[in-house]
Protein backbone atom coordinates (compact mmCIF):
# COMPACT_ATOMS: atom_id res chain seq x y z
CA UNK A 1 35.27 34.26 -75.10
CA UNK A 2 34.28 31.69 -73.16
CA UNK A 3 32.52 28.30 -75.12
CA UNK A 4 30.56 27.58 -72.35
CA UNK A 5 28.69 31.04 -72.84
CA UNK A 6 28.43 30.26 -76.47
CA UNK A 7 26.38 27.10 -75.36
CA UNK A 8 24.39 28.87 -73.02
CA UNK A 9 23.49 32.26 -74.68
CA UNK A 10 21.09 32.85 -77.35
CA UNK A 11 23.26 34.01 -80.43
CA UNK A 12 22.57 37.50 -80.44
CA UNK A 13 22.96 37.98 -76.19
CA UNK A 14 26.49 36.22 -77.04
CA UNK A 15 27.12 38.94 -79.77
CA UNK A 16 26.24 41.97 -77.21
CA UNK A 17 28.82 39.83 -74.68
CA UNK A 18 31.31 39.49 -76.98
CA UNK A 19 31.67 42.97 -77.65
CA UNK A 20 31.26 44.07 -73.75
CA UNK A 21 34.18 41.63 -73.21
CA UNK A 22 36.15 43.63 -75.86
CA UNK A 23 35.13 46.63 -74.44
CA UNK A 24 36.32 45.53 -71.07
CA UNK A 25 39.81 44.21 -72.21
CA UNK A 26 40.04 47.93 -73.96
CA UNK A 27 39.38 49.43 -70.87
CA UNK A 28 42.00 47.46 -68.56
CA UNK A 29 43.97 49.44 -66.73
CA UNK A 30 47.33 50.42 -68.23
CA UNK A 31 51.06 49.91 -65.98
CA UNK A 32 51.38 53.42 -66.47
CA UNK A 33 47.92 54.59 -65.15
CA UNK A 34 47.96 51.91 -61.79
CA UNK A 35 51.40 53.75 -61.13
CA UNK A 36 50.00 57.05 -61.18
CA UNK A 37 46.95 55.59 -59.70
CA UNK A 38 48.94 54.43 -56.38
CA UNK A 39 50.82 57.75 -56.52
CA UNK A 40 48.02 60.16 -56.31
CA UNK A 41 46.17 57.74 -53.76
CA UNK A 42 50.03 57.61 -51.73
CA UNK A 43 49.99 61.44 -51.62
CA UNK A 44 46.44 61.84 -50.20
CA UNK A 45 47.14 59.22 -47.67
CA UNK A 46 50.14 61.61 -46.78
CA UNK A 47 48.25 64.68 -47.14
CA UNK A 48 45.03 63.38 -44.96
CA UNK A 49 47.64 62.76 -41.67
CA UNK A 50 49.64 65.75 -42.15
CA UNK A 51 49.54 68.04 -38.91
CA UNK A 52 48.09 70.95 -38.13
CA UNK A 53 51.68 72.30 -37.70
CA UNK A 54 52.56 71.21 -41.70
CA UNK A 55 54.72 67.86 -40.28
CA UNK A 56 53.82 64.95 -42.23
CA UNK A 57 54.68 62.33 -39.72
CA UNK A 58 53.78 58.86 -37.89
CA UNK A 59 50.72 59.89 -35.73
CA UNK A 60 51.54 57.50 -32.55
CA UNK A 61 55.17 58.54 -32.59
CA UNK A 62 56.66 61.78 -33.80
CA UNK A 63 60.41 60.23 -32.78
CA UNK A 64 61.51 61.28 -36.57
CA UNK A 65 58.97 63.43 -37.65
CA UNK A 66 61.50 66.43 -39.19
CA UNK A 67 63.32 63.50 -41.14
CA UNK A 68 59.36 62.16 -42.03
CA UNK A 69 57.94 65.22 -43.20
CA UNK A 70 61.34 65.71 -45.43
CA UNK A 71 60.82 62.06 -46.98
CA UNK A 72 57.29 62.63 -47.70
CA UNK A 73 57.11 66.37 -49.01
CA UNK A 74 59.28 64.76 -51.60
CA UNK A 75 57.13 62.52 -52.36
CA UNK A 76 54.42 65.26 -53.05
CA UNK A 77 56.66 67.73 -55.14
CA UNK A 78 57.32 67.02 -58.57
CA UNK A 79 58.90 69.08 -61.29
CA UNK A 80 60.53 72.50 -60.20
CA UNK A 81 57.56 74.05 -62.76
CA UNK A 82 54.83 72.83 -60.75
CA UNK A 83 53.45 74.93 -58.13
CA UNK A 84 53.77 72.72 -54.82
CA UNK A 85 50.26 71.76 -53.34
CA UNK A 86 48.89 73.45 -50.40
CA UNK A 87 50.14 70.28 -47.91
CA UNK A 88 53.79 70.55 -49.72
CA UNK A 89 53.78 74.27 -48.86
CA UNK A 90 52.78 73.96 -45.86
CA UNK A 91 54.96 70.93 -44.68
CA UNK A 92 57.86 73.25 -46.36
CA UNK A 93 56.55 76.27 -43.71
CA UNK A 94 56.94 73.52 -40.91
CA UNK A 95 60.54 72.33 -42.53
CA UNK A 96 61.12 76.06 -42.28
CA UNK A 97 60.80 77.00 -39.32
CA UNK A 98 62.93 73.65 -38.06
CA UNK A 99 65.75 75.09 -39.52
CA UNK A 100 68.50 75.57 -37.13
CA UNK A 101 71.18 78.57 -37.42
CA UNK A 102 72.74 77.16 -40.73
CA UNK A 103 69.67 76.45 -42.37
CA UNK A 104 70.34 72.52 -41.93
CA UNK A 105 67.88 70.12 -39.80
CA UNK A 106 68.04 67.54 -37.03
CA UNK A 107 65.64 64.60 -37.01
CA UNK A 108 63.13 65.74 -34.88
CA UNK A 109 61.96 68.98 -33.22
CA UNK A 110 63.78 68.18 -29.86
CA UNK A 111 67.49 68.98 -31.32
CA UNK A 112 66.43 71.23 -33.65
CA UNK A 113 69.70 73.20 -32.45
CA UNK A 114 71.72 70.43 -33.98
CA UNK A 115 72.88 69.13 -36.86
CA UNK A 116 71.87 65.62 -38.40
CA UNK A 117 73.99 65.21 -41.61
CA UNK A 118 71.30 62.95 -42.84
CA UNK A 119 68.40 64.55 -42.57
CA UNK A 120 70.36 68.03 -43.94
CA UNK A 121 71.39 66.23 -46.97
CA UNK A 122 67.33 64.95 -47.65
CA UNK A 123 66.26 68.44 -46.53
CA UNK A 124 68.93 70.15 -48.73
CA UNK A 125 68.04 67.82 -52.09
CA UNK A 126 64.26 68.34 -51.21
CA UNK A 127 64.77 72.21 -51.71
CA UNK A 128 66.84 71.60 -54.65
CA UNK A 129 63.52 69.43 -56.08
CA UNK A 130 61.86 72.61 -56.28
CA UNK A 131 64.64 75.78 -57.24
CA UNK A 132 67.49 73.79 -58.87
CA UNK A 133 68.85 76.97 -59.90
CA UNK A 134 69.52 78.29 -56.40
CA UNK A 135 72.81 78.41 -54.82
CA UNK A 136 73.59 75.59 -51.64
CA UNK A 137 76.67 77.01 -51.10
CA UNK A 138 76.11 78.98 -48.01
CA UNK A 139 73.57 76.52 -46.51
CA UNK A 140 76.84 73.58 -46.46
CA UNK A 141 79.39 74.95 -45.43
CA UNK A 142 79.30 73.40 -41.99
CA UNK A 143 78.68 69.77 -44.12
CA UNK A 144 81.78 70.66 -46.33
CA UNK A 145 83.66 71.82 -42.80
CA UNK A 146 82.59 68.60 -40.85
CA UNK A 147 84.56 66.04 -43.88
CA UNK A 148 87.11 63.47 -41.78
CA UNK A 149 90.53 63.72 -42.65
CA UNK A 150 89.70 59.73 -44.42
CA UNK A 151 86.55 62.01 -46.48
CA UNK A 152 84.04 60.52 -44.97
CA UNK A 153 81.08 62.12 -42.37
CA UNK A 154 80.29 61.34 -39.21
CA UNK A 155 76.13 61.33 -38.63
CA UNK A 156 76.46 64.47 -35.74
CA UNK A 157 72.80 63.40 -34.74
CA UNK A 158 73.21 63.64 -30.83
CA UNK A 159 70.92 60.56 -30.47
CA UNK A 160 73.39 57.81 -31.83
CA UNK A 161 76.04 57.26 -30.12
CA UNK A 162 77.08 53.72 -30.23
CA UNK A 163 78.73 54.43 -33.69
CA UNK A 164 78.90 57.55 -35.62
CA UNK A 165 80.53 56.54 -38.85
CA UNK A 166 78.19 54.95 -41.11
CA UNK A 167 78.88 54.80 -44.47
CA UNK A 168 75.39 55.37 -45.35
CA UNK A 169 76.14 59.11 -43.97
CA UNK A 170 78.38 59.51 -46.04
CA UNK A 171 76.21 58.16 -49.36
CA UNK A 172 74.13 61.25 -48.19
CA UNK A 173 76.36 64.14 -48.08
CA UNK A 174 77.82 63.03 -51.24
CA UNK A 175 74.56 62.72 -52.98
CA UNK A 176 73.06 66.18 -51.90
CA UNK A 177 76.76 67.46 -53.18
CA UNK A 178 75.86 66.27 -56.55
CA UNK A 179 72.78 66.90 -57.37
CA UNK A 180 73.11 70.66 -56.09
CA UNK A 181 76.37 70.61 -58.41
CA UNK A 182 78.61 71.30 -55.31
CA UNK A 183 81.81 69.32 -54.83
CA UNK A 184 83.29 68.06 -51.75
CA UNK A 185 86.29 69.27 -50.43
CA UNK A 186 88.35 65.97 -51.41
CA UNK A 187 85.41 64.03 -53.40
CA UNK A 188 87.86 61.22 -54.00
CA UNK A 189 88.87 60.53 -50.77
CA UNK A 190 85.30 60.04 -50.21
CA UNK A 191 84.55 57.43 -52.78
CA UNK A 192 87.55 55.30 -51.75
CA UNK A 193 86.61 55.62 -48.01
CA UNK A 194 83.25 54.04 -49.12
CA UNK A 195 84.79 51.57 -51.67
CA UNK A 196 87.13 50.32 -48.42
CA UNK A 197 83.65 49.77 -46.46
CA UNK A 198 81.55 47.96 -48.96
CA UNK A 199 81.33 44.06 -47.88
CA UNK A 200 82.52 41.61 -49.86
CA UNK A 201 78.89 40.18 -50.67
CA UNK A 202 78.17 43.35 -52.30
CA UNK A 203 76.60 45.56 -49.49
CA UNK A 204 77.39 48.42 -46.96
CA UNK A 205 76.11 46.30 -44.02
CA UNK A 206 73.42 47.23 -41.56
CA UNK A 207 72.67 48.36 -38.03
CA UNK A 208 69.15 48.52 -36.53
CA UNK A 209 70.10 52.31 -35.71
CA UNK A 210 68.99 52.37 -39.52
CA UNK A 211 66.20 50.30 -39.88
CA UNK A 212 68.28 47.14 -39.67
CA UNK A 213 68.58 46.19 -43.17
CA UNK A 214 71.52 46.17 -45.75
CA UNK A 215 68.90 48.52 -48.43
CA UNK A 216 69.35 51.54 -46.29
CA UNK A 217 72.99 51.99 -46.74
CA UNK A 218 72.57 51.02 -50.65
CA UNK A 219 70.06 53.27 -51.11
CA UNK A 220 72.26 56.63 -50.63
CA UNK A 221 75.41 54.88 -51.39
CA UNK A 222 74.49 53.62 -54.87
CA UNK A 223 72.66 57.17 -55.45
CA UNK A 224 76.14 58.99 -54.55
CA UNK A 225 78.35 57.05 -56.21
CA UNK A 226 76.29 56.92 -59.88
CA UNK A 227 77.87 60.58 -60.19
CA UNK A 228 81.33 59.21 -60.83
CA UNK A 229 82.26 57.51 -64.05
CA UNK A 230 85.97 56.16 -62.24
CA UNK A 231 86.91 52.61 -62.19
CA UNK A 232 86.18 52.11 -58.42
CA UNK A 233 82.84 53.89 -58.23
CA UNK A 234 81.77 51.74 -61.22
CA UNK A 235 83.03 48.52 -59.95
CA UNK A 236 81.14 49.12 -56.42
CA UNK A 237 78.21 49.76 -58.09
CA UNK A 238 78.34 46.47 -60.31
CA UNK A 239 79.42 44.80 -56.87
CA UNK A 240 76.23 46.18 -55.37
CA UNK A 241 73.59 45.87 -58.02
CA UNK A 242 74.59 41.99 -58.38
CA UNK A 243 73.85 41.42 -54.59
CA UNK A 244 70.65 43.31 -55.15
CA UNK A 245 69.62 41.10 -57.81
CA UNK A 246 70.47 38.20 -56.49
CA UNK A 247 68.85 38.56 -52.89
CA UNK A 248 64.77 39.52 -54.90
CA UNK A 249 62.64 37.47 -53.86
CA UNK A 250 60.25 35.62 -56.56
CA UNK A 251 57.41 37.48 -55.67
CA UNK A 252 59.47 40.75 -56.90
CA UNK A 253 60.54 41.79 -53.47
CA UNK A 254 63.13 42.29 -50.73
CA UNK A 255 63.29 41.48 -47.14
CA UNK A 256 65.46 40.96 -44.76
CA UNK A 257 65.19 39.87 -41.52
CA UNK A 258 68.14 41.13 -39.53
CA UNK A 259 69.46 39.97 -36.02
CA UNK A 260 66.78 38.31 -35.19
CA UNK A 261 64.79 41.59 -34.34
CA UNK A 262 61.25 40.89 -33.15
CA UNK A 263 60.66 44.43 -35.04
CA UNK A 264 62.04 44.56 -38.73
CA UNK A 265 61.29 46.94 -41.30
CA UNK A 266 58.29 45.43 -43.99
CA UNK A 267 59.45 43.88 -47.02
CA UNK A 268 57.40 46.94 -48.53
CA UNK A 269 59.82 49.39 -46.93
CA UNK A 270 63.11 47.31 -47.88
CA UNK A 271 61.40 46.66 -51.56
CA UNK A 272 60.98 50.23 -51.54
CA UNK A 273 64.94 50.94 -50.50
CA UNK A 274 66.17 48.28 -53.23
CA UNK A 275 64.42 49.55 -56.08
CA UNK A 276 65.29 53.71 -55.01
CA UNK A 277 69.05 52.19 -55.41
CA UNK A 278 68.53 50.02 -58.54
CA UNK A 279 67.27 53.17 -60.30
CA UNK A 280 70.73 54.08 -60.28
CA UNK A 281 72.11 51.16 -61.39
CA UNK A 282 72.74 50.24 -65.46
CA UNK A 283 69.03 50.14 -66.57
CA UNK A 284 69.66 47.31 -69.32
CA UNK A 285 70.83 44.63 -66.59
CA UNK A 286 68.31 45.83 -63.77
CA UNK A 287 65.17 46.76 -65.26
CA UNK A 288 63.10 43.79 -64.97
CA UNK A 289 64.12 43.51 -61.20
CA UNK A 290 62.70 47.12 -60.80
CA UNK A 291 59.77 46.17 -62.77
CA UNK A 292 59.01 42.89 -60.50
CA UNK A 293 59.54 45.01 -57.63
CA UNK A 294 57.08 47.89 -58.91
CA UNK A 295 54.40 45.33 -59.38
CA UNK A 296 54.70 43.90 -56.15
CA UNK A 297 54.49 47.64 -54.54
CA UNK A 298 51.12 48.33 -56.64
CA UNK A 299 49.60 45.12 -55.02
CA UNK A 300 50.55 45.69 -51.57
CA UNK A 301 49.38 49.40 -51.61
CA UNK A 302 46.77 49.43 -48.91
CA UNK A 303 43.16 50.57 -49.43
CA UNK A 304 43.91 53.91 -47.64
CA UNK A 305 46.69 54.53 -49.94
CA UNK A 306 49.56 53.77 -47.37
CA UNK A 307 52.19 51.20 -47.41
CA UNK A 308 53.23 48.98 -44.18
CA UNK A 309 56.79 50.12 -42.91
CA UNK A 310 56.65 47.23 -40.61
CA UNK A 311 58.77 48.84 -37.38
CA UNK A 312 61.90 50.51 -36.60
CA UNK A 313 64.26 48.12 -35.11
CA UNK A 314 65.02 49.74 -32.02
CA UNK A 315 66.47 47.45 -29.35
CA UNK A 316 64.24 48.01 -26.51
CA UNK A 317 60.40 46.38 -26.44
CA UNK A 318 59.15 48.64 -24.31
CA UNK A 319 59.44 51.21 -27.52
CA UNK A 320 57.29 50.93 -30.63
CA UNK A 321 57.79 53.09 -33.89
CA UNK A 322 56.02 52.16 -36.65
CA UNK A 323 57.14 53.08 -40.60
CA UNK A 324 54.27 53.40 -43.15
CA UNK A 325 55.51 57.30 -43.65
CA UNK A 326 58.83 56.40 -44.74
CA UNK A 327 57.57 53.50 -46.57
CA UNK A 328 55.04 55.52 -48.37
CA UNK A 329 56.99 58.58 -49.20
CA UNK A 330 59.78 55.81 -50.53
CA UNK A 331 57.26 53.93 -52.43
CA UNK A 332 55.89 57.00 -53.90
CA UNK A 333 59.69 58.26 -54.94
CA UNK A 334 60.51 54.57 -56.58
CA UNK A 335 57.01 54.70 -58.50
CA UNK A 336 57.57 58.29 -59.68
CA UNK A 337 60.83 57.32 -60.83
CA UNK A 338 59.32 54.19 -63.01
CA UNK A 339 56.99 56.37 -64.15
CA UNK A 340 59.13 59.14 -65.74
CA UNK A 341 61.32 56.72 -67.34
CA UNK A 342 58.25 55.08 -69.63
């Protein structure tokens, strides 16, 4: 308690304000609460700009909203013994009926015929959120098909064509494989295909095809490769999480720049990326960087319960996407993560 109060307050006024101050310290907000806090206030942000056709997407520009709606109907599910809320079942109904012949998605309505290996994988490990006990088999067969002599996936979206071989597609694939318990059909060609393409500073690299920054490609890549206890997988990973570390920021978060882009992805979408990969990292040597970067996400949470995505990097100015659905579904997933491991 302050002394200058004690000056200026009649003795037994300072009594009644020394226990309201007690009181108040009692009553301060827990970590744990301001994490569910954001999370329920994430989800109605989600939930209040959902369409009428289920899609959870942005409003101004529906140029990923299949791949949107998948990010952020995540975000709303939790265990598989909850029953999903009325917005998650009806984004699912919209996911639904996006489904193309093999039950697998594109990024947007337009090639809903086609086959994005990204967005299948999300949609695939979205489903498997919410009946882990079903069999995948069936639905990924034309994944397990499409595997490169080398093991690694080309994207198959028919809108990127400059380069198809990311390794962040195949950080994806193998990630959906393992958490629905399904194996690849050579696994370990895979991993050393993506062991051959991380960089020596740590990273997978970046294009502005996906969102321009190196925590896109670490964010499915670390994910994936977590499942394997080999030498390479685990040396990657170290490889990876020390470049992480190393490139926080003081204020507990990442950003990234890129190219010299005039549009960039926020540092609350890239802080998001970073600490969805760290989560998979060795817990002992990363969880104070996850922490820092948690705290910095409850701060920048906006009134309306959204989080700035900053913009897709997409080369030409004449076209403006915007990312506060992927950055809140993201931030949402990296906050329910912290949360179930206090």
């Amino acid at each position: 308690m302050n002394n200058n109060l004690r000056r200026i307050l009649p003795p037994h006024l300072f009594g009644i304000a020394f226990l309201l101050s007690l009181f108040t310290l009692g009553c301060t907000e827990s970590k744990s609460d301001k994490i569910e806090n954001a999370i329920q206030k994430g989800r109605s942000f989600l939930e209040s700009i959902q369409r009428g056709d289920g899609a959870i997407a942005d409003t101004s520009n529906p140029l990923f909203d299949t791949w949107e709606t998948i990010l952020a109907t995540q975000a709303l599910v939790d265990s598989p013994s909850d029953q999903p809320s009325e917005p998650a079942k009806a984004a699912l109904s919209y996911l639904k009926n996006n489904e193309n012949r093999h039950g697998l998605m594109c990024h947007n309505q337009k090639c809903r015929r086609e086959i994005c290996l990204e967005t299948s994988a999300e949609y695939v490990r979205l489903l498997n959120m919410i009946r882990p006990e079903a069999d995948y088999f069936g639905r990924v067969i034309p994944v397990l098909q499409a595997q490169k002599a080398n093991g690694s996936w080309d994207i198959g979206n028919p809108d990127v064509r400059e380069a198809i071989d990311f390794p962040s597609v195949t950080g994806f694939v193998l990630g959906m494989l393992n958490v629905c318990d399904l194996g690849a059909n050579d696994h370990n060609k895979a991993i050393e295909w993506l062991v051959a393409q991380q960089h020596p500073e740590g990273h997978w690299g970046k294009s502005w095809e996906y969102y321009g920054c190196t925590s896109y490609a670490l964010w499915s890549i670390i994910g994936a490769l977590s499942a394997y206890d080999d030498e390479a997988s685990t040396t990657a990973i170290e490889k990876a999480q020390k470049y992480i570390l190393n490139s926080q920021k003081i204020d507990g978060s990442w950003y990234e720049k890129g190219n010299e882009l005039r549009k960039v992805p926020s540092s609350e979408l890239q802080t998001a990326l970073m600490i969805n990969a760290l989560q998979n990292c060795n817990p002992t040597k990363t969880q104070d960087a996850i922490d820092k970067g948690i705290d910095f996400l409850l701060t920048q949470q906006s009134p309306d319960g959204s989080w700035d995505g900053g913009y897709f990097p997409i080369e030409s100015q004449r076209y403006v996407k915007r990312e506060y659905v992927v950055a809140t579904a993201l931030s949402i997933l990296a906050l329910k993560a912290s949360r179930d491991a206090i």
